[in-house]
N, C-alpha and C. Protein backbone atom coordinates (compact mmCIF):
# COMPACT_ATOMS: atom_id res chain seq x y z
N UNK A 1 0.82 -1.19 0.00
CA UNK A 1 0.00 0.00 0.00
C UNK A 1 0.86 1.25 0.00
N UNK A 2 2.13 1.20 0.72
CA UNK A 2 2.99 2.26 0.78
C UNK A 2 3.42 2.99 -0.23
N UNK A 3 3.98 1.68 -1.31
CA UNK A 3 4.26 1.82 -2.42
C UNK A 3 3.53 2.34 -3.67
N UNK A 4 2.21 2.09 -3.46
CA UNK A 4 1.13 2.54 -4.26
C UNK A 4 0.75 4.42 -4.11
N UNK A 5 0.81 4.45 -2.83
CA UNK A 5 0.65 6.14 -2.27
C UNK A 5 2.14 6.71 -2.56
N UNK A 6 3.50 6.33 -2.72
CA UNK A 6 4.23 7.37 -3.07
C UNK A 6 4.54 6.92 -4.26
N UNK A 7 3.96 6.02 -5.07
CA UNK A 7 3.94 6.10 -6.53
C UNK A 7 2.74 7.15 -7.01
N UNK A 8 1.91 7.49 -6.63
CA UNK A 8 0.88 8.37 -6.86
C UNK A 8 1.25 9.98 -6.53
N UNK A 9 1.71 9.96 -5.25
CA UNK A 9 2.39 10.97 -4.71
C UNK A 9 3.39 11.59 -5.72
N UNK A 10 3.50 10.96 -6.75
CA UNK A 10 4.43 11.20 -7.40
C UNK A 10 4.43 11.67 -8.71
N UNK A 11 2.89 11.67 -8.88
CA UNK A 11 2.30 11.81 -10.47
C UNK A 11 1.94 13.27 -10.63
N UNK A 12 1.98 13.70 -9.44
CA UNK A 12 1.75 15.52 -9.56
C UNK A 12 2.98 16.62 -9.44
N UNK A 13 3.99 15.76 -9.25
CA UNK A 13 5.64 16.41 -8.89
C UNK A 13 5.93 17.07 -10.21
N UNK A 14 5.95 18.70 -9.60
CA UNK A 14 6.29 19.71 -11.06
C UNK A 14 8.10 19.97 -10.54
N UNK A 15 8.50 19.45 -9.59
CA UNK A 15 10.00 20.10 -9.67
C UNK A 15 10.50 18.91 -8.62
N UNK A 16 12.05 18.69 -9.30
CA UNK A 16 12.47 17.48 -8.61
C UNK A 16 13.92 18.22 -8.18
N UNK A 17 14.59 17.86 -6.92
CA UNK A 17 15.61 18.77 -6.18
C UNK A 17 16.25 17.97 -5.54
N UNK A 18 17.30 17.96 -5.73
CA UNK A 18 18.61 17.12 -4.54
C UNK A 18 18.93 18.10 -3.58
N UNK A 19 19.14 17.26 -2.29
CA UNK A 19 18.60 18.10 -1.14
C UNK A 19 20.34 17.63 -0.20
N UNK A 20 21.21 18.25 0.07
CA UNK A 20 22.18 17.53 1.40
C UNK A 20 21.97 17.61 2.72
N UNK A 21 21.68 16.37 3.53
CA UNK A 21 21.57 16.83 4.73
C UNK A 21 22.79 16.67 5.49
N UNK A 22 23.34 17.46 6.32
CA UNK A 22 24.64 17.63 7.12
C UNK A 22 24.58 17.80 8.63
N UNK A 23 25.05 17.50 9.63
CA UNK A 23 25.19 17.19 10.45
C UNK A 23 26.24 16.33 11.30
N UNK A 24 26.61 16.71 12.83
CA UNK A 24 27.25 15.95 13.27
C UNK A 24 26.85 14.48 13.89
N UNK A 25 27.78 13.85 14.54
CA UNK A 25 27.10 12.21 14.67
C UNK A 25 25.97 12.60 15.89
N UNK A 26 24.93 11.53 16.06
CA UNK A 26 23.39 12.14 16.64
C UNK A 26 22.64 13.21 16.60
N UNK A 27 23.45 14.05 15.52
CA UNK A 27 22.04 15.04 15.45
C UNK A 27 20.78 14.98 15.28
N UNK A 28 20.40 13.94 15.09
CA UNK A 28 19.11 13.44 14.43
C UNK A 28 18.87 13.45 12.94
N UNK A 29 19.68 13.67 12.13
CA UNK A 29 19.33 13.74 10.73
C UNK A 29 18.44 12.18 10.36
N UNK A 30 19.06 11.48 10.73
CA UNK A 30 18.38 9.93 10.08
C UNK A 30 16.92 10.15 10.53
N UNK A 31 16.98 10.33 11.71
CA UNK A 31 15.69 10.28 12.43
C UNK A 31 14.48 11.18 11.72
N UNK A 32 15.01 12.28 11.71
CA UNK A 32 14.15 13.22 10.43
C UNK A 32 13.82 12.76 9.27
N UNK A 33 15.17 12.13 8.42
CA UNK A 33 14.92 12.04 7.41
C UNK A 33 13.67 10.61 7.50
N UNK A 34 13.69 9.82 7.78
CA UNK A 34 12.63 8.58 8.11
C UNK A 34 11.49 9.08 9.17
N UNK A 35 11.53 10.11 9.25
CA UNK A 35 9.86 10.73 10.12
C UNK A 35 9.31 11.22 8.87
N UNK A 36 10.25 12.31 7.48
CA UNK A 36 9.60 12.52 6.77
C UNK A 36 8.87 11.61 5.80
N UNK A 37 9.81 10.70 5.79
CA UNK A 37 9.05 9.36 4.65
C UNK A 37 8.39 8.41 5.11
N UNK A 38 8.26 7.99 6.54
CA UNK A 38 7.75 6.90 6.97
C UNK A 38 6.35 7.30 7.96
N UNK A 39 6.11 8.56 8.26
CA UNK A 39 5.58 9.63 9.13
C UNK A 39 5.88 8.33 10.91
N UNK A 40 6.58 8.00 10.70
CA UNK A 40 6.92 7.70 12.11
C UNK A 40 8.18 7.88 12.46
N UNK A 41 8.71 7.14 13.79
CA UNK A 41 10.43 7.26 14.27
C UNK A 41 10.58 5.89 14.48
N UNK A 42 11.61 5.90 14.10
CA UNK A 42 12.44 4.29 14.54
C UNK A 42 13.36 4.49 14.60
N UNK A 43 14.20 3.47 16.13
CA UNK A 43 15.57 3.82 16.45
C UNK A 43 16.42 3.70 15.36
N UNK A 44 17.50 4.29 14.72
CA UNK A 44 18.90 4.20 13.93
C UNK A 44 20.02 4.19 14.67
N UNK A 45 20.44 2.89 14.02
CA UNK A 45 21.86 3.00 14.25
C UNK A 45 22.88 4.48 13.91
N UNK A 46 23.94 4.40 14.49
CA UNK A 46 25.13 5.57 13.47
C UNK A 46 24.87 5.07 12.21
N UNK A 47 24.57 6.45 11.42
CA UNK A 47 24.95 6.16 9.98
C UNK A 47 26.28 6.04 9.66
N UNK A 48 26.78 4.87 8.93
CA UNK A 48 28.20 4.37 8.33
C UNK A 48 28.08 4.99 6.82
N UNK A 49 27.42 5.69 6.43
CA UNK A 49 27.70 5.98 4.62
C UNK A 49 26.63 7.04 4.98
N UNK A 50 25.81 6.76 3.35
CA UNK A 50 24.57 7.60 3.37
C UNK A 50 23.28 7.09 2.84
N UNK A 51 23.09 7.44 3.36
CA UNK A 51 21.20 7.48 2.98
C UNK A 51 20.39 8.02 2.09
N UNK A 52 19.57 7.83 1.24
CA UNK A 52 19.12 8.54 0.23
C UNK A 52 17.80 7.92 -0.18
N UNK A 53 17.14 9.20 0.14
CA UNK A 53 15.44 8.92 -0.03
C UNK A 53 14.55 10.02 -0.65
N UNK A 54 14.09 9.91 -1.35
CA UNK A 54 12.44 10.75 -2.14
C UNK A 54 11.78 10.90 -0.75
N UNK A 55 11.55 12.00 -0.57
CA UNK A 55 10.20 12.84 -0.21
C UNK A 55 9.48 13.70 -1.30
N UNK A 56 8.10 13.63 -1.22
CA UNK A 56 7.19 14.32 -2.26
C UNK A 56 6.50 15.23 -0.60
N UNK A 57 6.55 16.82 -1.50
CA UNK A 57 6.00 17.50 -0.44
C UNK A 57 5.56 18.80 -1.37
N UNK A 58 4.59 18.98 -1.14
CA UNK A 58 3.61 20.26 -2.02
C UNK A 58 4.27 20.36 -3.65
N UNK A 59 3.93 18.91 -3.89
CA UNK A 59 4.78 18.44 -5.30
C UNK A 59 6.05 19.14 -6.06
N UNK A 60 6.86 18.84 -5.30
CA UNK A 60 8.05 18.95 -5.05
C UNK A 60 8.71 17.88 -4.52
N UNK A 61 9.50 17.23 -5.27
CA UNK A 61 10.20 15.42 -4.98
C UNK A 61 11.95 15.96 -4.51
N UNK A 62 11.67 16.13 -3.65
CA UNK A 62 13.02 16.06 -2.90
C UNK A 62 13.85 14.48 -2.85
N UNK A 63 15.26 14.92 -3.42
CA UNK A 63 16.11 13.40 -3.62
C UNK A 63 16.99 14.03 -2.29
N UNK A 64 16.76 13.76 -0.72
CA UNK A 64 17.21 13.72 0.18
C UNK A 64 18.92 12.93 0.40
N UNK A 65 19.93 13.73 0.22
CA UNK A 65 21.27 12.19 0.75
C UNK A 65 21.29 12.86 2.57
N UNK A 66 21.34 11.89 2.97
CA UNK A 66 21.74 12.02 4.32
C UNK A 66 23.23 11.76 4.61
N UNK A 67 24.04 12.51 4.72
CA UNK A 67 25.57 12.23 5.06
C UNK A 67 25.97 11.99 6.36
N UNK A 68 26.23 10.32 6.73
CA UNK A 68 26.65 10.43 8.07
C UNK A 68 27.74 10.86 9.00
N UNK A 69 27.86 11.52 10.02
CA UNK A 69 28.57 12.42 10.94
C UNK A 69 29.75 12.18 11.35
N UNK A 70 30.25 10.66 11.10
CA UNK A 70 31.15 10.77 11.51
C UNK A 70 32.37 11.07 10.39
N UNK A 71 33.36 11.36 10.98
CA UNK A 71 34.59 12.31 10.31
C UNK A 71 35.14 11.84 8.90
N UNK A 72 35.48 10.15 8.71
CA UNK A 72 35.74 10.09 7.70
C UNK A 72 34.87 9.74 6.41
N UNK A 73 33.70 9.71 7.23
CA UNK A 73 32.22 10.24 6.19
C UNK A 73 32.25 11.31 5.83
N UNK A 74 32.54 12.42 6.34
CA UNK A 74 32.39 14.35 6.10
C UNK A 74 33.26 14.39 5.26
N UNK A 75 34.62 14.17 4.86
CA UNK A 75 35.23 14.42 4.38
C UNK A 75 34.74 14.05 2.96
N UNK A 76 33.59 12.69 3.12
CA UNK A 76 33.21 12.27 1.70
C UNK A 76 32.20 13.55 0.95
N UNK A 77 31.47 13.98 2.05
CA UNK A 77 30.14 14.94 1.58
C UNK A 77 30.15 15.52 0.35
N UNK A 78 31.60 16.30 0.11
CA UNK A 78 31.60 17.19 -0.91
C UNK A 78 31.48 16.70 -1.95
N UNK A 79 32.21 15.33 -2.13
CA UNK A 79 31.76 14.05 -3.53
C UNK A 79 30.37 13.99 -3.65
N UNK A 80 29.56 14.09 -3.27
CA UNK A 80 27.90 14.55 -3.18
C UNK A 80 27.34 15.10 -3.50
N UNK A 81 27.98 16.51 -3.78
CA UNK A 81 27.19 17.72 -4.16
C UNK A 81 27.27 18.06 -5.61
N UNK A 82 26.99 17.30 -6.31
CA UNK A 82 27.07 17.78 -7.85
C UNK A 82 25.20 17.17 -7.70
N UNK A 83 24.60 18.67 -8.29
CA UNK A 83 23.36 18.60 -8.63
C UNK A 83 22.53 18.96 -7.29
N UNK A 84 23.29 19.42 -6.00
CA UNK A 84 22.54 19.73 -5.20
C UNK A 84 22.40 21.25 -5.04
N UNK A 85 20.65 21.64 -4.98
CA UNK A 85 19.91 22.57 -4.83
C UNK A 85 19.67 23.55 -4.00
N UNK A 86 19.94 22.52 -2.40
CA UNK A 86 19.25 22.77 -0.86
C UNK A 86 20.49 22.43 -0.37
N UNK A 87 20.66 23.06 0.88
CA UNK A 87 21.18 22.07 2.07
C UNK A 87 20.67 22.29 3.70
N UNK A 88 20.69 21.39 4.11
CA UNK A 88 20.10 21.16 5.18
C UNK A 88 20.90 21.02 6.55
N UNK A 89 21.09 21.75 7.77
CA UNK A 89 22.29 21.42 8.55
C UNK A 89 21.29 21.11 9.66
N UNK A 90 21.35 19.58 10.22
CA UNK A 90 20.86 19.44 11.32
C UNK A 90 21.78 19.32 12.87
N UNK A 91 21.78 20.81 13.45
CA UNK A 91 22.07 20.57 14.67
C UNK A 91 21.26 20.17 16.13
N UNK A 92 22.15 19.31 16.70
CA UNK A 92 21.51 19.07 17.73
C UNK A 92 21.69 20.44 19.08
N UNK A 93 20.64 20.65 19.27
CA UNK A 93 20.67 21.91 19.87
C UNK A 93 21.09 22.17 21.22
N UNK A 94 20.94 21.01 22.16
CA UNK A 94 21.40 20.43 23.30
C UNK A 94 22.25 19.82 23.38
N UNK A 95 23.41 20.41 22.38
CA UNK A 95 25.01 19.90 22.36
C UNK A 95 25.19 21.11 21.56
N UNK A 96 25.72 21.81 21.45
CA UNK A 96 26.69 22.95 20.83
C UNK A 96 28.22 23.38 20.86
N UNK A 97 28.72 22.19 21.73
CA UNK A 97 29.67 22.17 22.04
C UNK A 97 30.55 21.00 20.75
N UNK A 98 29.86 20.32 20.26
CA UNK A 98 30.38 19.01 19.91
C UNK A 98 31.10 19.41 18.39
N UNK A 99 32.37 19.43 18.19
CA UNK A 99 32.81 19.74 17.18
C UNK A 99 32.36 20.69 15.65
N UNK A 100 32.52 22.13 16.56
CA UNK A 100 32.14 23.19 16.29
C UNK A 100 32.41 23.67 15.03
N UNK A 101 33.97 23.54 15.31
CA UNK A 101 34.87 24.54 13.97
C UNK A 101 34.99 23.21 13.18
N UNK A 102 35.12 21.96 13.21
CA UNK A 102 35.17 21.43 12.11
C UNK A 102 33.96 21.43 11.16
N UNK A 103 32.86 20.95 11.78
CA UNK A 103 31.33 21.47 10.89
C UNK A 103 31.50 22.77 10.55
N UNK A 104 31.77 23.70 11.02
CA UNK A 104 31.42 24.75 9.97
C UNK A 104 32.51 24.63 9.20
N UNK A 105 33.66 24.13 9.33
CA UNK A 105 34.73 23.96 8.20
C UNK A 105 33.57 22.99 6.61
N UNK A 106 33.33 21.86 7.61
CA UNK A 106 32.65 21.04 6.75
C UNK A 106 31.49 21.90 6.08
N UNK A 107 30.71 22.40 6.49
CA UNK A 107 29.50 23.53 6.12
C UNK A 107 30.09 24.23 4.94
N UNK A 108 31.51 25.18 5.10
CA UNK A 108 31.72 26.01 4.17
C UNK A 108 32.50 25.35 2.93
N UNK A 109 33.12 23.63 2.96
CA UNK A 109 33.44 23.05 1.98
C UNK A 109 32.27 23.01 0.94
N UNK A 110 31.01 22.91 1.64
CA UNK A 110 29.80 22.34 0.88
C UNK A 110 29.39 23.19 0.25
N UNK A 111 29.50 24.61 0.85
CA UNK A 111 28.87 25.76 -0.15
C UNK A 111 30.02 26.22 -0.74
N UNK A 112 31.13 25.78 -0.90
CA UNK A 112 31.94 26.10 -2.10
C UNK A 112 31.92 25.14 -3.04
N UNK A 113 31.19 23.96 -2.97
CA UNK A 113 31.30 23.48 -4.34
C UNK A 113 29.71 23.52 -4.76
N UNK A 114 28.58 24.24 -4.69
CA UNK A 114 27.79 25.04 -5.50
C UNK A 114 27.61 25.59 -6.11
N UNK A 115 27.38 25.67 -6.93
CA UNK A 115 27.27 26.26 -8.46
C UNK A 115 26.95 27.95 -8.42
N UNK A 116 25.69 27.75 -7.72
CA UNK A 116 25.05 28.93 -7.32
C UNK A 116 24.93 29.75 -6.36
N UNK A 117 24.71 30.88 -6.14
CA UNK A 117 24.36 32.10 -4.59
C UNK A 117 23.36 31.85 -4.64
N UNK A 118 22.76 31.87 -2.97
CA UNK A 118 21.59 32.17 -2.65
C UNK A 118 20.81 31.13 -2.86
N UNK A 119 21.55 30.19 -2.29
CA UNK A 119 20.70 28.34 -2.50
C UNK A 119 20.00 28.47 -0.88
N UNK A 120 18.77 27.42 -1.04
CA UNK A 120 18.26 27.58 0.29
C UNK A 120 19.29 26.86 1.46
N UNK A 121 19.11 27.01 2.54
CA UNK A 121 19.79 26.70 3.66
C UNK A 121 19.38 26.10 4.76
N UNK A 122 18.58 25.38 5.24
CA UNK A 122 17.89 25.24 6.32
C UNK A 122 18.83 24.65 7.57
N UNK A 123 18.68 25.23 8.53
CA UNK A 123 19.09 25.06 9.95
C UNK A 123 17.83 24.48 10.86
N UNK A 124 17.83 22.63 11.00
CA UNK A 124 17.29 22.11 11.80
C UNK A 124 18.00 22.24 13.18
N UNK A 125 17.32 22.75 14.10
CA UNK A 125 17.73 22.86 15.43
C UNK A 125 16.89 21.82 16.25
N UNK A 126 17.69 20.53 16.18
CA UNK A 126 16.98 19.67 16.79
C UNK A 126 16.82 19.34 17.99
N UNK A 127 16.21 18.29 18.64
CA UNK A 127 15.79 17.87 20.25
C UNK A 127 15.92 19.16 20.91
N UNK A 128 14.99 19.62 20.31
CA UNK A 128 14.01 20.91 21.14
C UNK A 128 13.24 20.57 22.45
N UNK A 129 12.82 19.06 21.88
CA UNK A 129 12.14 18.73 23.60
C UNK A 129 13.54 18.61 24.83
N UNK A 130 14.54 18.46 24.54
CA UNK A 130 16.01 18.67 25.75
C UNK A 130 16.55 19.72 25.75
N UNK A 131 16.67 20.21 24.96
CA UNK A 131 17.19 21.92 25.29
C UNK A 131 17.22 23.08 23.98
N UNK A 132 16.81 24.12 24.37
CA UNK A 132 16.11 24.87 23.42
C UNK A 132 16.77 26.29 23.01
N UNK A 133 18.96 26.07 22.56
CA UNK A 133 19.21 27.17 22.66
C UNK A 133 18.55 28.28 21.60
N UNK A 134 19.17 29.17 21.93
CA UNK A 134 18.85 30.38 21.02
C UNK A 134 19.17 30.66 19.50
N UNK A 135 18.01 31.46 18.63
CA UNK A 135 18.71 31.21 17.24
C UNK A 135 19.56 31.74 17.45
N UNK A 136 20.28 32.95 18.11
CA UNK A 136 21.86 33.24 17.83
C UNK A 136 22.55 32.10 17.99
N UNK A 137 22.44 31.94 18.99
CA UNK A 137 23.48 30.17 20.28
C UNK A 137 23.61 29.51 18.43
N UNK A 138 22.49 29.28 17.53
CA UNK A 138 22.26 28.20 16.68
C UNK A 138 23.49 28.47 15.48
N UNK A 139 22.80 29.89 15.12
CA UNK A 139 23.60 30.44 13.78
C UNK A 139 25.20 30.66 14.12
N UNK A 140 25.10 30.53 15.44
CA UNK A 140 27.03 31.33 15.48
C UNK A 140 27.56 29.71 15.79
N UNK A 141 27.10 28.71 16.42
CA UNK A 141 27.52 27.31 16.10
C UNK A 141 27.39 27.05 14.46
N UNK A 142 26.47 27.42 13.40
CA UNK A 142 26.41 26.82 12.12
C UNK A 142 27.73 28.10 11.59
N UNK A 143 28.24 28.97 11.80
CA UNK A 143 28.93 29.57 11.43
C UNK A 143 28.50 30.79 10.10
N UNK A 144 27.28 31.05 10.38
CA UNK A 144 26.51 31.69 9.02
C UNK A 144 26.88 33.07 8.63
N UNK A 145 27.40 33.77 9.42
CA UNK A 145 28.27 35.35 9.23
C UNK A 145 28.97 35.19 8.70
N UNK A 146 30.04 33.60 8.09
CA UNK A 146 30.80 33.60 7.00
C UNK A 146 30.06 33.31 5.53
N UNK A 147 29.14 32.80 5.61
CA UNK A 147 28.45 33.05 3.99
C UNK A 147 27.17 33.19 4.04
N UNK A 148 26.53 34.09 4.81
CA UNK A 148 25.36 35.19 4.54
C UNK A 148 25.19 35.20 3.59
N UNK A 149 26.26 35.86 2.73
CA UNK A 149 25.38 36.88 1.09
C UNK A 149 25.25 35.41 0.24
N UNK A 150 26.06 34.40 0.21
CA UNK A 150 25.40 33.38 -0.80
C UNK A 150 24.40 32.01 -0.45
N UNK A 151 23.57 32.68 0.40
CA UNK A 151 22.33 31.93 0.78
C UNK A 151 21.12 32.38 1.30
N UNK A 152 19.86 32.05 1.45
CA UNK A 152 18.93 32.13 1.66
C UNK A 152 18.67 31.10 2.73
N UNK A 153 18.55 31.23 4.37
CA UNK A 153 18.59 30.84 5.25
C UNK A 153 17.39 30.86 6.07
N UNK A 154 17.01 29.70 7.30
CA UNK A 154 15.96 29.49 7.91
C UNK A 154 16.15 28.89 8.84
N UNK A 155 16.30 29.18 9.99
CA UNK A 155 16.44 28.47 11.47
C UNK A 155 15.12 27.67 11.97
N UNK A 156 14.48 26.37 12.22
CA UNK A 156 13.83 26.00 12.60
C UNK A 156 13.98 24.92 13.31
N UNK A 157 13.38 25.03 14.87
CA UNK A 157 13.12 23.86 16.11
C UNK A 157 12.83 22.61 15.85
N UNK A 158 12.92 21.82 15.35
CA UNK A 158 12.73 20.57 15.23
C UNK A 158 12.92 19.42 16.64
N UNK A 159 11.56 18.66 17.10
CA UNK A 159 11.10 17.52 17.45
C UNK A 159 11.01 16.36 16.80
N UNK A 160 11.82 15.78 16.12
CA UNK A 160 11.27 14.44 15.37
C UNK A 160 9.95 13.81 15.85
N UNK A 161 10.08 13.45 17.10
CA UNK A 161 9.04 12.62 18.38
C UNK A 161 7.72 12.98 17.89
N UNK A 162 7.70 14.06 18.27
CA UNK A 162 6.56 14.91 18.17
C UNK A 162 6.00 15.13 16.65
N UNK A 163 6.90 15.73 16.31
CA UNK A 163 6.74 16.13 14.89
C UNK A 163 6.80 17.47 14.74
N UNK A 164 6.92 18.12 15.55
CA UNK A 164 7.12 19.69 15.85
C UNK A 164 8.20 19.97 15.05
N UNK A 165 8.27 21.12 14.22
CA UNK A 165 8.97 21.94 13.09
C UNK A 165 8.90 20.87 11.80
N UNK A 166 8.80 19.62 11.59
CA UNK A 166 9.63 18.99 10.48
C UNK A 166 8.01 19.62 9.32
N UNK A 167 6.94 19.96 9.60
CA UNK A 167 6.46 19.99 8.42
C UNK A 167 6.61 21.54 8.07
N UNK A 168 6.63 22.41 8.54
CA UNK A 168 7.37 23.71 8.49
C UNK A 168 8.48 23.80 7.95
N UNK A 169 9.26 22.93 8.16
CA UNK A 169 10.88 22.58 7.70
C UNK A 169 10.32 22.44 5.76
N UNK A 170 9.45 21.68 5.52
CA UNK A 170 9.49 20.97 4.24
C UNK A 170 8.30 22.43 3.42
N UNK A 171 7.52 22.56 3.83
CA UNK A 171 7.15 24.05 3.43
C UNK A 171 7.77 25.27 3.29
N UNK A 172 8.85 25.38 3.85
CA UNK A 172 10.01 26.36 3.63
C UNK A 172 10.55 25.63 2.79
N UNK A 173 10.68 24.75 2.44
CA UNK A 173 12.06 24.32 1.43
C UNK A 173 11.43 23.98 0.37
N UNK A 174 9.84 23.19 0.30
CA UNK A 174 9.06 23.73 -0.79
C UNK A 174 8.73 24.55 -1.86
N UNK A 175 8.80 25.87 -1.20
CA UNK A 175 8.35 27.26 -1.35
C UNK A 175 9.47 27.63 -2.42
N UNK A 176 11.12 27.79 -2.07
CA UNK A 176 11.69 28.02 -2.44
C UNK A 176 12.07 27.35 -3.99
N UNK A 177 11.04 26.52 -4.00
CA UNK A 177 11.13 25.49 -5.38
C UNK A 177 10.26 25.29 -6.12
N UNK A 178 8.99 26.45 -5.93
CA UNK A 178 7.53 26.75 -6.70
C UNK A 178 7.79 27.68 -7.75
């Protein structure tokens, strides 16, 4: 039946977009990315590679890669980005401490191999239900005062659990692709 609804889901898609999601290890990216396609949560292991899944959202077919966090995965990310549109940085918000300057090192590899200025950006600020810093606390951990002018940016709270921010998350990144 699953298969039948996102084969259908799929017959009204006017724009199709490769999407990177980035993050350090437990930020929740997996977890997101399988709340958006599965509308539930299930535990994940560490991601060892990546992940890569279709979401259809206000017909708009997002080709999601999920890049996993740990280090000699990041270094792969940038091999990734040919044809990507979006990117997506999921921090965990109740850790800000956890290898700061290398993600935004990793962050600003990714938007130098983009084609384009002013690609969307989204900042998942996740496990909002454990601690809820501030969008400054968020943006000066994602490092965004170094490439402001070539993006179009969006800070949003994200709950996987709940579901709190993730459909907000996909309507902003929608929008930008109507």
């Amino acid at each position: 039946m699953g298969q039948i609804q996102d084969k259908l889901s799929r017959i009204n898609v006017k724009k199709k977009v490769k999407v990177f999601m980035a993050g350090n290890p437990s930020s929740g990216r997996t977890t997101i990315l399988y709340k958006w396609k599965n509308q539930k949560v299930d535990y994940y292991q560490h991601t060892p590679g990546f992940n890569v899944e279709r979401i259809v959202h206000n017909q708009v077919e997002f080709e999601m890669w999920d890049g996993g966090g740990g280090q000699i995965i990041r270094n792969m990310w940038v091999d990734q980005m040919q044809g990507v549109e979006a990117l997506i940085a999921v921090v965990d918000s109740s850790d800000l401490k956890q290898d700061q300057y290398y993600f935004q090192e990793q962050i600003q590899r990714l938007l130098a191999r983009l084609p384009q200025n002013n690609i969307p950006f989204l900042i998942l600020a996740n496990k909002k239900d454990k601690f809820q810093a501030s969008q400054q606390e968020i943006e000066q951990y994602v490092g965004i005062e170094k490439f402001k002018s070539q993006i179009q940016y969006k800070v949003i709270y994200t709950n996987p659990f709940s579901g709190e921010g993730l459909i907000e998350a996909l309507d902003w990144l929608s929008q930008r692709f109507r």
